[in-house]
N, C-alpha and C. Protein backbone atom coordinates (compact mmCIF):
# COMPACT_ATOMS: atom_id res chain seq x y z
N UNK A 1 89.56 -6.63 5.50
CA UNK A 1 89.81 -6.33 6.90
C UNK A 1 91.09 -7.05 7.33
N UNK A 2 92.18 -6.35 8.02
CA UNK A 2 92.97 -6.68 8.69
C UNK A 2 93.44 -6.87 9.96
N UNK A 3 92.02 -6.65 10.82
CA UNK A 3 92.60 -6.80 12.00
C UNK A 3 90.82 -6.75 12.60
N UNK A 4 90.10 -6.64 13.70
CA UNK A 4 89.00 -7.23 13.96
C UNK A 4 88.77 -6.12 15.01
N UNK A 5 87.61 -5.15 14.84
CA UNK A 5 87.78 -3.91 16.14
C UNK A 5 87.08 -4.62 17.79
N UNK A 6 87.08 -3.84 18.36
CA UNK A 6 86.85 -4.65 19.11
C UNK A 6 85.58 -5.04 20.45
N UNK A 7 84.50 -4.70 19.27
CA UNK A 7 82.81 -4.82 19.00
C UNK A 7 82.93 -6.25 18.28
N UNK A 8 84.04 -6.36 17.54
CA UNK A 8 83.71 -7.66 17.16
C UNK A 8 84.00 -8.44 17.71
N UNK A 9 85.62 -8.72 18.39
CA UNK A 9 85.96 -9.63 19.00
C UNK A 9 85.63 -9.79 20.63
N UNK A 10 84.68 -9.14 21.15
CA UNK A 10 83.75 -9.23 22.47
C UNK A 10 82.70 -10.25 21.69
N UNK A 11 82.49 -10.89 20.45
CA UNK A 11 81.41 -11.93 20.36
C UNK A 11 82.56 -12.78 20.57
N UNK A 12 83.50 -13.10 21.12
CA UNK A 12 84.27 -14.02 21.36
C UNK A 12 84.68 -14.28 22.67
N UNK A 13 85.22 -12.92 23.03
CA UNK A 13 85.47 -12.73 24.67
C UNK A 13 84.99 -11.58 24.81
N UNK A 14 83.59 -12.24 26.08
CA UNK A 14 82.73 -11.62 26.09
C UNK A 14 82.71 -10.33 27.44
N UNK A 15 84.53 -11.06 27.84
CA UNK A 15 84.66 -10.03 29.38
C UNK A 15 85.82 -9.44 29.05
N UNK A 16 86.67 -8.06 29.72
CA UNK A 16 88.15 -8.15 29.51
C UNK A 16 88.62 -9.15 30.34
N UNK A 17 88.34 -9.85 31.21
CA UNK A 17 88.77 -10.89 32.16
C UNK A 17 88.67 -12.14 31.13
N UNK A 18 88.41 -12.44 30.55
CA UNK A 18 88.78 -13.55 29.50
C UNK A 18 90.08 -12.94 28.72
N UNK A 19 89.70 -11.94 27.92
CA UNK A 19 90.61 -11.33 27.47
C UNK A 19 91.91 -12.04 28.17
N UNK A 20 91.81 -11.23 29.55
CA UNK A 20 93.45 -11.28 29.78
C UNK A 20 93.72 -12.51 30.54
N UNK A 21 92.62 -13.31 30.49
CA UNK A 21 92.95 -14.92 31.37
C UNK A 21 93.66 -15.54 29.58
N UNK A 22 92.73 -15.30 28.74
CA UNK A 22 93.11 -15.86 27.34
C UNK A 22 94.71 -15.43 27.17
N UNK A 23 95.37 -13.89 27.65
CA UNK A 23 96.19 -13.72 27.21
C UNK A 23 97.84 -14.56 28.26
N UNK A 24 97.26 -14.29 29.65
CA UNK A 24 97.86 -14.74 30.26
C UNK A 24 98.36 -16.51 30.22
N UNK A 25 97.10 -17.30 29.90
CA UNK A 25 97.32 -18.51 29.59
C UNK A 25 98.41 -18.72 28.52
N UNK A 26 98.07 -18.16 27.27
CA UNK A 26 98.91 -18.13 26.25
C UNK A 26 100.48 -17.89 26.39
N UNK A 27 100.39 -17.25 27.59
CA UNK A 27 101.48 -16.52 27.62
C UNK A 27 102.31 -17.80 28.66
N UNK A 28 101.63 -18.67 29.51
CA UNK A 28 102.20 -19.45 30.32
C UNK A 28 102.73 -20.61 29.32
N UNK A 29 101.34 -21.07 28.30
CA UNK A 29 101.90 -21.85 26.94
C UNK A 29 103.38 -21.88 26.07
N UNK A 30 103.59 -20.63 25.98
CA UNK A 30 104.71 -20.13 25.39
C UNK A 30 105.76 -20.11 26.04
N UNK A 31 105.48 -20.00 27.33
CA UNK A 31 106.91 -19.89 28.28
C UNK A 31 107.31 -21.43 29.07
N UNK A 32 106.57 -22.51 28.41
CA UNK A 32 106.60 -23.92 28.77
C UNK A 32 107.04 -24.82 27.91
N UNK A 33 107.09 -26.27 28.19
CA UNK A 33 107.67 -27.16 27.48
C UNK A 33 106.73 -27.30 26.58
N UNK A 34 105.54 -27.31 27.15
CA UNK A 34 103.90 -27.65 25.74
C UNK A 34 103.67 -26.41 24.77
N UNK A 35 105.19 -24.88 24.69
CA UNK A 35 105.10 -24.27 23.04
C UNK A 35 105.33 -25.86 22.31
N UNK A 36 105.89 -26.55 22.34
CA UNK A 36 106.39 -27.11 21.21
C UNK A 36 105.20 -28.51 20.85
N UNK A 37 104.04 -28.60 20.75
CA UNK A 37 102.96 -29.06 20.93
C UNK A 37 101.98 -28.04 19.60
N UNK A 38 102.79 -27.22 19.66
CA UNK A 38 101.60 -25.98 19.53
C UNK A 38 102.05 -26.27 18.12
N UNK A 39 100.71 -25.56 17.18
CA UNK A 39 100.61 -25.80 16.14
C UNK A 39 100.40 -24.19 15.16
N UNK A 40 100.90 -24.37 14.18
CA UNK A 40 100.35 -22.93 13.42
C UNK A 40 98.82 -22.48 13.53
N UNK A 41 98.17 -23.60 13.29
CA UNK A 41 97.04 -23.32 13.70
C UNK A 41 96.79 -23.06 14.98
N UNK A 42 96.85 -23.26 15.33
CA UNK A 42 96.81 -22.95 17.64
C UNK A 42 97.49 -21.56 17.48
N UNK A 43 98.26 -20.93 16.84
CA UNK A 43 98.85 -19.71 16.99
C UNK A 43 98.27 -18.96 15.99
N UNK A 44 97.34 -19.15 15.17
CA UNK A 44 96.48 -18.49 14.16
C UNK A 44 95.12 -18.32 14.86
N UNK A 45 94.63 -19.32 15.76
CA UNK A 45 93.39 -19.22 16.24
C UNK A 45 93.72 -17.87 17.49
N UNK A 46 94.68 -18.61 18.04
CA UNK A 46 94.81 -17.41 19.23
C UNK A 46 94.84 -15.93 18.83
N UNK A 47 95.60 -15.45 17.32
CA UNK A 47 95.97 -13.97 16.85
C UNK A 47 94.70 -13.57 16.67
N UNK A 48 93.37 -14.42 15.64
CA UNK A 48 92.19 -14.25 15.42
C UNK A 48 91.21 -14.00 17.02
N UNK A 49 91.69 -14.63 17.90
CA UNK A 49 90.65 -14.21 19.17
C UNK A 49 90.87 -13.15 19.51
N UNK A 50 91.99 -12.59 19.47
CA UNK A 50 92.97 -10.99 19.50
C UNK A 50 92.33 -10.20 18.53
N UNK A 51 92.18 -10.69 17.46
CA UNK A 51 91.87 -9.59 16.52
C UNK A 51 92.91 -9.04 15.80
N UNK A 52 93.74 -9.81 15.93
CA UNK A 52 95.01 -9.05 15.56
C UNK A 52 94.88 -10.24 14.04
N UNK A 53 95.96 -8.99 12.67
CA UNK A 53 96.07 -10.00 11.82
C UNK A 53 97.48 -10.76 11.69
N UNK A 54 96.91 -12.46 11.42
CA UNK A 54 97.53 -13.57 11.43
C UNK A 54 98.48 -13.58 10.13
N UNK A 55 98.12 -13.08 9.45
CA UNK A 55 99.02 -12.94 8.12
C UNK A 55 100.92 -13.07 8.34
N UNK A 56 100.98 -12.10 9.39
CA UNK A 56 102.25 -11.59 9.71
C UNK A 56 102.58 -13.07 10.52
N UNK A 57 102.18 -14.36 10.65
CA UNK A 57 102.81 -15.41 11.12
C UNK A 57 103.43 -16.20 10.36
N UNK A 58 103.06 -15.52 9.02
CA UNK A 58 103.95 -16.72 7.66
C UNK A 58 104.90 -15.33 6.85
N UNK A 59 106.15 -16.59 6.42
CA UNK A 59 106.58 -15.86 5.43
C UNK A 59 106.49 -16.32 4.39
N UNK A 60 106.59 -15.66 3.16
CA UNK A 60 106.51 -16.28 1.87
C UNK A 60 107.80 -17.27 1.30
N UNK A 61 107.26 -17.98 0.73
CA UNK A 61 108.01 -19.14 -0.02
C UNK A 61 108.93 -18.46 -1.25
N UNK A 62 110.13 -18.62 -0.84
CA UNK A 62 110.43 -17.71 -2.52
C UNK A 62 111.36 -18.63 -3.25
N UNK A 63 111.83 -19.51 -2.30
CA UNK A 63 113.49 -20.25 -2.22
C UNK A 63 112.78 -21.33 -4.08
N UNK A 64 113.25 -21.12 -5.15
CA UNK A 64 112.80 -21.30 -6.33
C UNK A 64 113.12 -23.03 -6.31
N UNK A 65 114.01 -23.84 -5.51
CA UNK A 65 113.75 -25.59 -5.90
C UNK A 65 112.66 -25.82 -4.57
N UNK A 66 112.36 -25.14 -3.53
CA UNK A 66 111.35 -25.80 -2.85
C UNK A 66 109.81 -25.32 -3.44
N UNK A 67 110.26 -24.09 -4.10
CA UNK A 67 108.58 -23.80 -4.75
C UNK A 67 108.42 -25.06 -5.63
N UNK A 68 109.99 -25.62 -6.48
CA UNK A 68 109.43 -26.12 -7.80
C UNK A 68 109.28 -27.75 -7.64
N UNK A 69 109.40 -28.30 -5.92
CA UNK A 69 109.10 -29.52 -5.45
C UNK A 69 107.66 -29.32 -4.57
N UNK A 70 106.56 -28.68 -4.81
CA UNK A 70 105.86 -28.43 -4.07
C UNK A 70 105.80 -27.69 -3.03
N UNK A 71 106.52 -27.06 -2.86
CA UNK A 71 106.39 -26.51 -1.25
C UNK A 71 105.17 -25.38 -1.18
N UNK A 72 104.57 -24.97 -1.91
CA UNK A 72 103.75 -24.05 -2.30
C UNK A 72 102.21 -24.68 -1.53
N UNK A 73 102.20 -25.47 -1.97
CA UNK A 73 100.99 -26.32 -2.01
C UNK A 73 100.92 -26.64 -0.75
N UNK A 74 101.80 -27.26 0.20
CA UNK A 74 102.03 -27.67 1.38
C UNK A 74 102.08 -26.39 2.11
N UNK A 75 102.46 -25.49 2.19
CA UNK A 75 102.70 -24.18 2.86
C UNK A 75 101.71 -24.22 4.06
N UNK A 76 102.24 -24.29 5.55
CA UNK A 76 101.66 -24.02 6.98
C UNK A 76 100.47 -22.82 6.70
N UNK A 77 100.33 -22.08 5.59
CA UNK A 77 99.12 -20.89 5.64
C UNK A 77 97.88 -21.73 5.19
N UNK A 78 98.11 -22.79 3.97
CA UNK A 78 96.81 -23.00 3.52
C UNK A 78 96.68 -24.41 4.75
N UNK A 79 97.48 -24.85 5.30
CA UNK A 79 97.12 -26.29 6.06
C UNK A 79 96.00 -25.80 7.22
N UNK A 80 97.02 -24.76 8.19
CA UNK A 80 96.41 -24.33 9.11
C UNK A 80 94.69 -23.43 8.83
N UNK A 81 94.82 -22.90 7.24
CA UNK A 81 92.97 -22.50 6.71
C UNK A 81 92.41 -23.69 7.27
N UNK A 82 92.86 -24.51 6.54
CA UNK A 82 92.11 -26.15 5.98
C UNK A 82 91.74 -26.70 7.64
N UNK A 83 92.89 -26.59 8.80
CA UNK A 83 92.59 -26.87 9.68
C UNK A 83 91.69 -26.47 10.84
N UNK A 84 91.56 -25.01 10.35
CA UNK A 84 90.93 -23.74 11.57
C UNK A 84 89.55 -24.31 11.03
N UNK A 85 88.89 -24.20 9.52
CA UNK A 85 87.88 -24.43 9.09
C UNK A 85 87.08 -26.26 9.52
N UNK A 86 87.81 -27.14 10.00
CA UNK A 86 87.39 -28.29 9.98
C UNK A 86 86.80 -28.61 11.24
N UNK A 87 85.34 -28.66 11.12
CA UNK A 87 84.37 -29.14 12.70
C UNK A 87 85.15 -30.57 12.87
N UNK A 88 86.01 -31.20 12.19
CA UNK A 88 86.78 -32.75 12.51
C UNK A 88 87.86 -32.38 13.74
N UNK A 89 88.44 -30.99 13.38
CA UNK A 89 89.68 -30.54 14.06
C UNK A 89 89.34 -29.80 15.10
N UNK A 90 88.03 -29.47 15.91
CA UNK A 90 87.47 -28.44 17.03
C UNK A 90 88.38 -28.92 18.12
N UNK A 91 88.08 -30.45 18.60
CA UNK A 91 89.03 -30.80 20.02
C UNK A 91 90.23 -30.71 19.90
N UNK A 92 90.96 -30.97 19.09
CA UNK A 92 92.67 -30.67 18.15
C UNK A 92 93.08 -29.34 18.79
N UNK A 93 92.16 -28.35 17.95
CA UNK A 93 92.23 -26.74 18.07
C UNK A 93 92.01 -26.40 19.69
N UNK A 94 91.24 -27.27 20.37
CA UNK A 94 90.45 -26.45 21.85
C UNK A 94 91.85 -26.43 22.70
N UNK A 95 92.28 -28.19 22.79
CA UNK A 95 92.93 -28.63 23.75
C UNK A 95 94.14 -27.31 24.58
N UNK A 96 95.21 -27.00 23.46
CA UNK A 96 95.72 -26.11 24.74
C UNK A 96 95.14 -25.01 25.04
N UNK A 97 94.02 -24.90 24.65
CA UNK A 97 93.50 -23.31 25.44
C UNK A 97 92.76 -24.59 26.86
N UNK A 98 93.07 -25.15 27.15
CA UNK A 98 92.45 -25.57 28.89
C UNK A 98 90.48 -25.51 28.96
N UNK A 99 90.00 -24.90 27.94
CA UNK A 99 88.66 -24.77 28.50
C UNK A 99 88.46 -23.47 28.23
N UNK A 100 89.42 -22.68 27.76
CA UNK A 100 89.31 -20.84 27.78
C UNK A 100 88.44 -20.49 26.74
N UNK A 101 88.43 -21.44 25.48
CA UNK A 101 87.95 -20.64 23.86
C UNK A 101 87.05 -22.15 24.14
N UNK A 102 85.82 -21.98 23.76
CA UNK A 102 84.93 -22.91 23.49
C UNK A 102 84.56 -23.05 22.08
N UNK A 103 83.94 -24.24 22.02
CA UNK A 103 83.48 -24.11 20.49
C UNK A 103 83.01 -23.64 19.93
N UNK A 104 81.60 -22.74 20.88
CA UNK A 104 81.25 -21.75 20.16
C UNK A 104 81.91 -20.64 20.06
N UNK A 105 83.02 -20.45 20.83
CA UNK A 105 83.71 -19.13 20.40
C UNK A 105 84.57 -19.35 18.87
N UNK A 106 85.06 -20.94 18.92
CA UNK A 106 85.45 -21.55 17.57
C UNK A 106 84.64 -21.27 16.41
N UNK A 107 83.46 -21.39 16.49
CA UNK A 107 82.50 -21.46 15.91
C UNK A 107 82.52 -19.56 15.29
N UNK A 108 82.18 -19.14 16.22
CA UNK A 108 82.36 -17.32 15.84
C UNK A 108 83.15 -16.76 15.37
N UNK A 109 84.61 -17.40 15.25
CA UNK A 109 85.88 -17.17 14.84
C UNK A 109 85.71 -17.47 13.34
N UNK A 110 85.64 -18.71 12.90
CA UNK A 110 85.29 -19.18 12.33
C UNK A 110 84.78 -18.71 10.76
N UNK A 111 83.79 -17.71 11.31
CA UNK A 111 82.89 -16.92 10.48
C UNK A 111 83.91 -15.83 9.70
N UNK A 112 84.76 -15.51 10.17
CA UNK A 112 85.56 -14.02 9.82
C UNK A 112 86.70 -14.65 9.45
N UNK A 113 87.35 -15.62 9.39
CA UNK A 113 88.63 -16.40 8.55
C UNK A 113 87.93 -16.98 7.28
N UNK A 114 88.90 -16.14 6.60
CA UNK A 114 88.89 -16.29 5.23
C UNK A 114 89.79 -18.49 5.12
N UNK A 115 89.59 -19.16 4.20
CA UNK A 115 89.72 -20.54 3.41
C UNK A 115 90.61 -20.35 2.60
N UNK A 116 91.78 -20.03 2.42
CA UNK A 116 92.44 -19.72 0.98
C UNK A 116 93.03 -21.64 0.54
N UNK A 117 93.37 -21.81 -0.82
CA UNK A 117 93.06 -22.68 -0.76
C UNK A 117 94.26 -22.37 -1.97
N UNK A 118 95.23 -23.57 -1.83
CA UNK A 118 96.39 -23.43 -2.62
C UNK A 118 96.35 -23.28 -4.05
N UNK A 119 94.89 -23.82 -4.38
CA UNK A 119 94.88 -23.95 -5.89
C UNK A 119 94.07 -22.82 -6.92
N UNK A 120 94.02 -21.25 -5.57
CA UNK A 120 93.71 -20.26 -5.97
C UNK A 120 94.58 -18.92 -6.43
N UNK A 121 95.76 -19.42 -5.98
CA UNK A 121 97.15 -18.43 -5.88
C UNK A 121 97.69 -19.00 -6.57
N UNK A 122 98.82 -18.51 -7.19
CA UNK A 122 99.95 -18.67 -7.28
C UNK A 122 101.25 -18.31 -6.40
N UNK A 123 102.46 -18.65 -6.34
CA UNK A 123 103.42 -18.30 -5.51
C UNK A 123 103.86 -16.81 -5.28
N UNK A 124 103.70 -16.34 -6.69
CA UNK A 124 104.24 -14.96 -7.33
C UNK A 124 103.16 -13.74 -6.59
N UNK A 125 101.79 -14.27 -5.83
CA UNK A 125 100.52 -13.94 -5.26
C UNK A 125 101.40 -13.30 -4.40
N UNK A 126 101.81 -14.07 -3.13
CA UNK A 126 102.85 -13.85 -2.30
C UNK A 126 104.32 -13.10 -2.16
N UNK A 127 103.95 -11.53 -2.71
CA UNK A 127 105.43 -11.11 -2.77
C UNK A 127 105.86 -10.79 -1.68
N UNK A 128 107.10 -11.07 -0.94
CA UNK A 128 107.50 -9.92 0.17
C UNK A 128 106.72 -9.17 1.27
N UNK A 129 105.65 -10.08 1.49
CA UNK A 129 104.59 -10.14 2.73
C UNK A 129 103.50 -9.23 2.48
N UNK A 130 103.83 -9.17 1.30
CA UNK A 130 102.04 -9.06 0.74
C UNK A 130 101.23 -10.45 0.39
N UNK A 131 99.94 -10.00 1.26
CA UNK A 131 99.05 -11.18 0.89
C UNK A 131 97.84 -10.84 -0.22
N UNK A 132 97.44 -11.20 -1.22
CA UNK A 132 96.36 -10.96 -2.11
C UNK A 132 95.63 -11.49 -1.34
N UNK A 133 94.97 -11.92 -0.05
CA UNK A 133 93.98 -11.93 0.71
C UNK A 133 94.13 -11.24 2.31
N UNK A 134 92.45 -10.92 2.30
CA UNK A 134 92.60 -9.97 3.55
C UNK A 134 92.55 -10.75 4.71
N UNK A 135 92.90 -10.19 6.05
CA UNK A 135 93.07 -11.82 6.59
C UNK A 135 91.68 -11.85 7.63
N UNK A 136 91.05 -10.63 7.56
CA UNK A 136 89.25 -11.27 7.46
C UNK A 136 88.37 -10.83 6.99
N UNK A 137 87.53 -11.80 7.10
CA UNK A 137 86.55 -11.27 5.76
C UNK A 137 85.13 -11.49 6.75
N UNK A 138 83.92 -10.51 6.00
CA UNK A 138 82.86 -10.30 6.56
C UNK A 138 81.97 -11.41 6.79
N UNK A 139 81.57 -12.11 7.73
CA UNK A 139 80.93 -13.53 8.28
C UNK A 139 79.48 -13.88 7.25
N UNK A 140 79.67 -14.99 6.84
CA UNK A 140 78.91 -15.36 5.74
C UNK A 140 77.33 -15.12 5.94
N UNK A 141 77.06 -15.79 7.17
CA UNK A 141 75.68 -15.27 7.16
C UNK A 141 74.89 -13.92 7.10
N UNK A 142 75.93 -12.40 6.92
CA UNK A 142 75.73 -11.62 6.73
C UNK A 142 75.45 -11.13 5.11
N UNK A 143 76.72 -12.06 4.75
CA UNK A 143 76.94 -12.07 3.19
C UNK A 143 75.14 -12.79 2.22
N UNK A 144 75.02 -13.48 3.40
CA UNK A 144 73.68 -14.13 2.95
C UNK A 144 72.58 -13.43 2.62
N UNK A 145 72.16 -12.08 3.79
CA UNK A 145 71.19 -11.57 4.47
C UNK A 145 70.98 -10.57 3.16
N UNK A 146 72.44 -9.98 2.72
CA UNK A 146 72.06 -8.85 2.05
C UNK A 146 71.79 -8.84 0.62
């Protein structure tokens, strides 16, 4: 799945008036001194409350001495997984949404972001904005049920 219809993302925002308070806020974020506060992750959580896919926020690493000093490994796609996924990082993640995305909406999000994890790819994974992962995947406790 690449993008989230939007039966699903009403378990998140549960009104269009969130919707567009969520969008409008964002939009005051961005047009202020506190974008630069903001984190890949804070701009990955927000595309995922959208439904929209996050993929298209990274580009691939190709530049061959920063792949071959690590830069692969470090890459803003797997930090910000590592970060969206961590109940350590919920208040981190909440703060600039003001009170708009709660934890349990964190929590619901949550379920449908895929973990990629640097030491499952390779660089070569990543051609030219193709991703060998989808950027969501079906919520585990479903995966459980069946």
């Amino acid at each position: 799945m690449n993008s989230l219809s939007r039966a699903i993302t009403a378990r998140f925002l549960l009104t269009p008036a969130e919707y567009c308070t969520l969008r409008q806020h964002w939009s005051g974020l961005m047009n202020s001194a506190r974008r630069h506060e903001l984190t890949t992750s804070h701009h990955v959580l927000y595309l995922a409350l959208l439904g929209k896919d996050w993929r298209k926020a990274f580009t691939s690493i190709t530049n061959p001495r920063k792949l071959a000093n690590g830069a692969f490994v470090g890459w803003s796609l797997f930090s910000s997984a590592r970060t969206l996924h961590s109940v350590l990082c919920n208040e981190y993640l909440l703060a600039p949404f003001g009170g708009l995305v709660t934890v349990q909406m964190l929590s619901a999000v949550r379920q449908y972001l895929p973990a990629p994890r640097p030491w499952d790819y390779r660089p070569e994974d990543f051609v030219r904005g193709s991703f060998p992962l989808d950027a969501y995947r079906e919520p585990v406790e479903s995966a459980r049920d069946a």
